[in-house]
C-alpha atoms as a PDB file:
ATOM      1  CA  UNK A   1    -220.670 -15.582-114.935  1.00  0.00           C
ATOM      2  CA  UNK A   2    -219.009 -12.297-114.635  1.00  0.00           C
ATOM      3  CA  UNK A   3    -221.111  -9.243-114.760  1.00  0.00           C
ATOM      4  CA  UNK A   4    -220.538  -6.441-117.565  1.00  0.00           C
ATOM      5  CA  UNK A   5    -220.555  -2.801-116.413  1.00  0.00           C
ATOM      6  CA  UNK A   6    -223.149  -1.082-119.180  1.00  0.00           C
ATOM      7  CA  UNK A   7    -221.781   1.471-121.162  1.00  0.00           C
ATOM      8  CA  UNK A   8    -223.193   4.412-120.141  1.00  0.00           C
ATOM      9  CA  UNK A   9    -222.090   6.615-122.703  1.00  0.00           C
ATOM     10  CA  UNK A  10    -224.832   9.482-124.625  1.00  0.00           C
ATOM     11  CA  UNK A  11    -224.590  10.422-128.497  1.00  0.00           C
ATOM     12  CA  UNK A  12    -221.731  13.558-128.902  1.00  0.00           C
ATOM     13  CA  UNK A  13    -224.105  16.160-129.658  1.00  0.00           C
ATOM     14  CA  UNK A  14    -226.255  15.381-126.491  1.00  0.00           C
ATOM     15  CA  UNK A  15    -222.778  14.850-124.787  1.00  0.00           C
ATOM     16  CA  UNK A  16    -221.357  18.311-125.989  1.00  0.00           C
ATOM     17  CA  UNK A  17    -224.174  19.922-125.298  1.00  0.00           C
ATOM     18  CA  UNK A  18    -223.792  19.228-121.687  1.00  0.00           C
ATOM     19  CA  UNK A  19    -220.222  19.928-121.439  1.00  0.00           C
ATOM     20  CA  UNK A  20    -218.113  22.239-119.391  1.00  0.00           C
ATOM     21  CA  UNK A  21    -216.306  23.355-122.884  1.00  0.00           C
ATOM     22  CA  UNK A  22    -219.086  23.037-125.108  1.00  0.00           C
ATOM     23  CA  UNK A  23    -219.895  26.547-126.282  1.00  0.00           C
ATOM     24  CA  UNK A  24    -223.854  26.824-125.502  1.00  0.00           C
ATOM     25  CA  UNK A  25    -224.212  29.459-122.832  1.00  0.00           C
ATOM     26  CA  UNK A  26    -223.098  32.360-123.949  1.00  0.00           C
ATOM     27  CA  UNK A  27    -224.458  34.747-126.802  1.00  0.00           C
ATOM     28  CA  UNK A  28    -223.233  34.203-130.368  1.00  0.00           C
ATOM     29  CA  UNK A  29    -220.189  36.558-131.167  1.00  0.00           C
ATOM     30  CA  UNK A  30    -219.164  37.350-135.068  1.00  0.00           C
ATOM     31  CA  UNK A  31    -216.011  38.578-135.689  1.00  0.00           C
ATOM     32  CA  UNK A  32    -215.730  42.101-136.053  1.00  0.00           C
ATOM     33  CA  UNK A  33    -217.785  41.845-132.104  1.00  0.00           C
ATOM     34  CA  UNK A  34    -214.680  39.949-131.576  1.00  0.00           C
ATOM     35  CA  UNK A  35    -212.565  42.237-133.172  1.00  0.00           C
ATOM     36  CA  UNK A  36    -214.187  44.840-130.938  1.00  0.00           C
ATOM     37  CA  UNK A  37    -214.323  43.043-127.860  1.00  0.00           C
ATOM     38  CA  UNK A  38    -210.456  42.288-128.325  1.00  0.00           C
ATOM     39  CA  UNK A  39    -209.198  45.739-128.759  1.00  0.00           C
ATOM     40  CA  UNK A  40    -210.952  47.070-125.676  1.00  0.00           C
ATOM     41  CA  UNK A  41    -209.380  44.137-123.903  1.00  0.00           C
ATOM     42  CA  UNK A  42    -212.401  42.728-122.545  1.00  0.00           C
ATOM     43  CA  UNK A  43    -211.201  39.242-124.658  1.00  0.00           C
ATOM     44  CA  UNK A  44    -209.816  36.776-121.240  1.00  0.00           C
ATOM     45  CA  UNK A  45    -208.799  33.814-123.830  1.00  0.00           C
ATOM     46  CA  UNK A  46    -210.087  31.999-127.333  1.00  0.00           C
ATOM     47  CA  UNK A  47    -210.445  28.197-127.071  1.00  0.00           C
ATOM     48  CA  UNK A  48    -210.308  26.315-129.594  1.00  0.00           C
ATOM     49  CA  UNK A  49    -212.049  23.113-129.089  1.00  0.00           C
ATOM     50  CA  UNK A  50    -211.764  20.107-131.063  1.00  0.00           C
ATOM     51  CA  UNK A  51    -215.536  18.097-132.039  1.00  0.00           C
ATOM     52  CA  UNK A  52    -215.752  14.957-133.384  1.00  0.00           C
ATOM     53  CA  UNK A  53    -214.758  14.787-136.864  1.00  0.00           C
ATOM     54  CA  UNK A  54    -211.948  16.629-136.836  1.00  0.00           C
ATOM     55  CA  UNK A  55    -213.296  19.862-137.191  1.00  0.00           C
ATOM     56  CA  UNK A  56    -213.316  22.232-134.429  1.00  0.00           C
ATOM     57  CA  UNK A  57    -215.267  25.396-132.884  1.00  0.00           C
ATOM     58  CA  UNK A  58    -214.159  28.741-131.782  1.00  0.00           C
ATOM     59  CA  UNK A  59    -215.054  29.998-128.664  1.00  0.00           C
ATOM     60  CA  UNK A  60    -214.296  33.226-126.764  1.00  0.00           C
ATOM     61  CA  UNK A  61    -214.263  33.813-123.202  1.00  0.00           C
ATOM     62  CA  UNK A  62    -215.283  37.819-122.654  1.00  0.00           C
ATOM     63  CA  UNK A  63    -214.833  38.462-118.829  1.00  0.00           C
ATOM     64  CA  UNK A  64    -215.475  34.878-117.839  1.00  0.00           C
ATOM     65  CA  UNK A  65    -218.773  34.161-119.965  1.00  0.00           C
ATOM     66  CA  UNK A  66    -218.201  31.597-122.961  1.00  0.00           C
ATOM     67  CA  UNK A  67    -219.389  32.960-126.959  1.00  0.00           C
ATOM     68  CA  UNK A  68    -219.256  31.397-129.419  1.00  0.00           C
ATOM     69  CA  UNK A  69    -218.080  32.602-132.973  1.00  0.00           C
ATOM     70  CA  UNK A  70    -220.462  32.808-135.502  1.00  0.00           C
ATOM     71  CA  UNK A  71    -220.034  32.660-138.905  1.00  0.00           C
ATOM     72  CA  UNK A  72    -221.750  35.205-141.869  1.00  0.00           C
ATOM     73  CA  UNK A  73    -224.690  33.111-141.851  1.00  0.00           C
ATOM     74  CA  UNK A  74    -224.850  33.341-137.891  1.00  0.00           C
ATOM     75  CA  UNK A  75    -223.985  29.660-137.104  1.00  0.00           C
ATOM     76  CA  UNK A  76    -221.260  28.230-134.696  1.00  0.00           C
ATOM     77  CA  UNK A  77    -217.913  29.042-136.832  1.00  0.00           C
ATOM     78  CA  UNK A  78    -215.989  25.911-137.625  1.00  0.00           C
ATOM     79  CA  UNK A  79    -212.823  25.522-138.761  1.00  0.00           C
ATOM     80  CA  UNK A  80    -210.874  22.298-140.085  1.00  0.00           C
ATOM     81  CA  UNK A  81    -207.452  22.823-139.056  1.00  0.00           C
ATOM     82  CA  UNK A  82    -205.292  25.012-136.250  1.00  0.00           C
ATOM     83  CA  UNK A  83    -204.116  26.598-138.941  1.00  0.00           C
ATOM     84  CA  UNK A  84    -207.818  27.643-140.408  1.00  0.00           C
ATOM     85  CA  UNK A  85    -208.198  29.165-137.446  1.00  0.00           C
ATOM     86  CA  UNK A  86    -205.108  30.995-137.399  1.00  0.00           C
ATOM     87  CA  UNK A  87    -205.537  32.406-140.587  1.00  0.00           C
ATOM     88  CA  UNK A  88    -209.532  33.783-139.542  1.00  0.00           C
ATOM     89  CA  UNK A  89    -207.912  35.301-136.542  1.00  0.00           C
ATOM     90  CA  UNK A  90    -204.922  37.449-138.150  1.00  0.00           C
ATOM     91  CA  UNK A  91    -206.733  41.006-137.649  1.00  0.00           C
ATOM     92  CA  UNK A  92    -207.940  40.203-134.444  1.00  0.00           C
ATOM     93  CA  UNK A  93    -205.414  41.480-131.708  1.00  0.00           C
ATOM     94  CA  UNK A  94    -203.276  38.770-130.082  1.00  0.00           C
ATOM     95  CA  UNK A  95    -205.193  37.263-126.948  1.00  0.00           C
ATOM     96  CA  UNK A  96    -204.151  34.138-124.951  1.00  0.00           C
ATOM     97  CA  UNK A  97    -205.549  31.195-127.165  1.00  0.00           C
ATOM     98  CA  UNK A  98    -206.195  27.643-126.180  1.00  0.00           C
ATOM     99  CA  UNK A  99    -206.470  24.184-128.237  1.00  0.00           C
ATOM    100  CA  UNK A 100    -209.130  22.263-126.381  1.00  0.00           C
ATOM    101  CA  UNK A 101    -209.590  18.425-125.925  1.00  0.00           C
ATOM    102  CA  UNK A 102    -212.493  17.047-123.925  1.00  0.00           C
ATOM    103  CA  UNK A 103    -211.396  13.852-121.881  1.00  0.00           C
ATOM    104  CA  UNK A 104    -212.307  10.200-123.636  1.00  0.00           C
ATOM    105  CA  UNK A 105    -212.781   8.945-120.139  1.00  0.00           C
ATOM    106  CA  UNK A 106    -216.431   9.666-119.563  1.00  0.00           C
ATOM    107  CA  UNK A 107    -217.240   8.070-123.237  1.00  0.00           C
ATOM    108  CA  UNK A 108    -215.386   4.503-122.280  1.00  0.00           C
ATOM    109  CA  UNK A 109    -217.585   1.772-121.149  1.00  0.00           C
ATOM    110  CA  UNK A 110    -217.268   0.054-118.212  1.00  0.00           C
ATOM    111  CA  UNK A 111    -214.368   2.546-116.652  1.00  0.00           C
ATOM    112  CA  UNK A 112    -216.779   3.379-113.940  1.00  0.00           C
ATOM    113  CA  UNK A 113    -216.846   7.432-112.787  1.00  0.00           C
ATOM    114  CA  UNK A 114    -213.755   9.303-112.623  1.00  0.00           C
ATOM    115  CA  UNK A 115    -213.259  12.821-112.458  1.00  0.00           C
ATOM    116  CA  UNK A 116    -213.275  14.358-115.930  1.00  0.00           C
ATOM    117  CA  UNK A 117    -209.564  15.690-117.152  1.00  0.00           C
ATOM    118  CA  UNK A 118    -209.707  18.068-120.128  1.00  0.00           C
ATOM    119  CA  UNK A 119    -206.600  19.123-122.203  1.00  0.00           C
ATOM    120  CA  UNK A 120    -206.186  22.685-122.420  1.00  0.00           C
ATOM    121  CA  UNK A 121    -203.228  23.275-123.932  1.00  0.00           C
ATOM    122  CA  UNK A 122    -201.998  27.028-124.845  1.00  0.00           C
ATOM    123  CA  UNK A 123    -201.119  27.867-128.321  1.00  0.00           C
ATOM    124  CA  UNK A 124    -199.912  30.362-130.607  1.00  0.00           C
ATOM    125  CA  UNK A 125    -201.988  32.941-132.428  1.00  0.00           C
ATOM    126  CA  UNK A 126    -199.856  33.177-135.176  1.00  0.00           C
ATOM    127  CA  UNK A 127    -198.117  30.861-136.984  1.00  0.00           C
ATOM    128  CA  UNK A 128    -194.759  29.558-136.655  1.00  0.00           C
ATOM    129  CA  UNK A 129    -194.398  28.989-140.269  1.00  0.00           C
END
């Protein structure tokens, strides 16, 4: 009888919590501190980093440290669409911005360890439209 590797695999939120991208270290940022932070050029890059369900967070990275955007409420600002986010980010001064895809390998069962391989890939600020 062959043996079946388990599947090894944790529920997303514990999983994103735990996860290099996953913004959860650093202090919550709203946007005008964005705004802010931006113009004095402390801003290194934006990631934005796709969650299950389609949505996705914003995340800045302010010499090296990870914030997250908040929103008016002072939760984690989600957007829907690349284009969402786009459109929040229009007054904020152009920064290097990333769209952010965690690897599927560590959630597949029975694929044993191999070393995780996130997709980072830049994008535009603004729109091409």
């Amino acid at each position: 009888m062959a043996s079946v590797m388990p599947c090894a695999f944790s529920l997303p939120v514990q999983k994103m919590s735990s996860h290099a991208w996953f913004p959860s270290r650093g202090a919550l940022m709203n946007l005008h501190q964005l705004n802010t932070e931006a113009r004095a050029g402390h801003v290194d890059e934006l990631n934005l980093i796709a969650i299950e369900g389609g949505d996705y967070l914003l995340e800045a990275r302010v010499k090296g440290h990870p914030h997250p955007l908040s929103d008016t409420r002072g939760e984690r600002l989600r957007v829907h669409s690349v284009e969402d986010a786009r459109k929040l980010l229009q007054t904020i001064p152009m920064v290097s911005m990333n769209l952010v895809h965690w690897s599927v390998q560590d959630e597949m069962c029975g694929m044993g360890t191999h070393p995780e391989e996130d997709l980072k890939v830049p994008i535009s600020q603004r729109s091409a439209w």
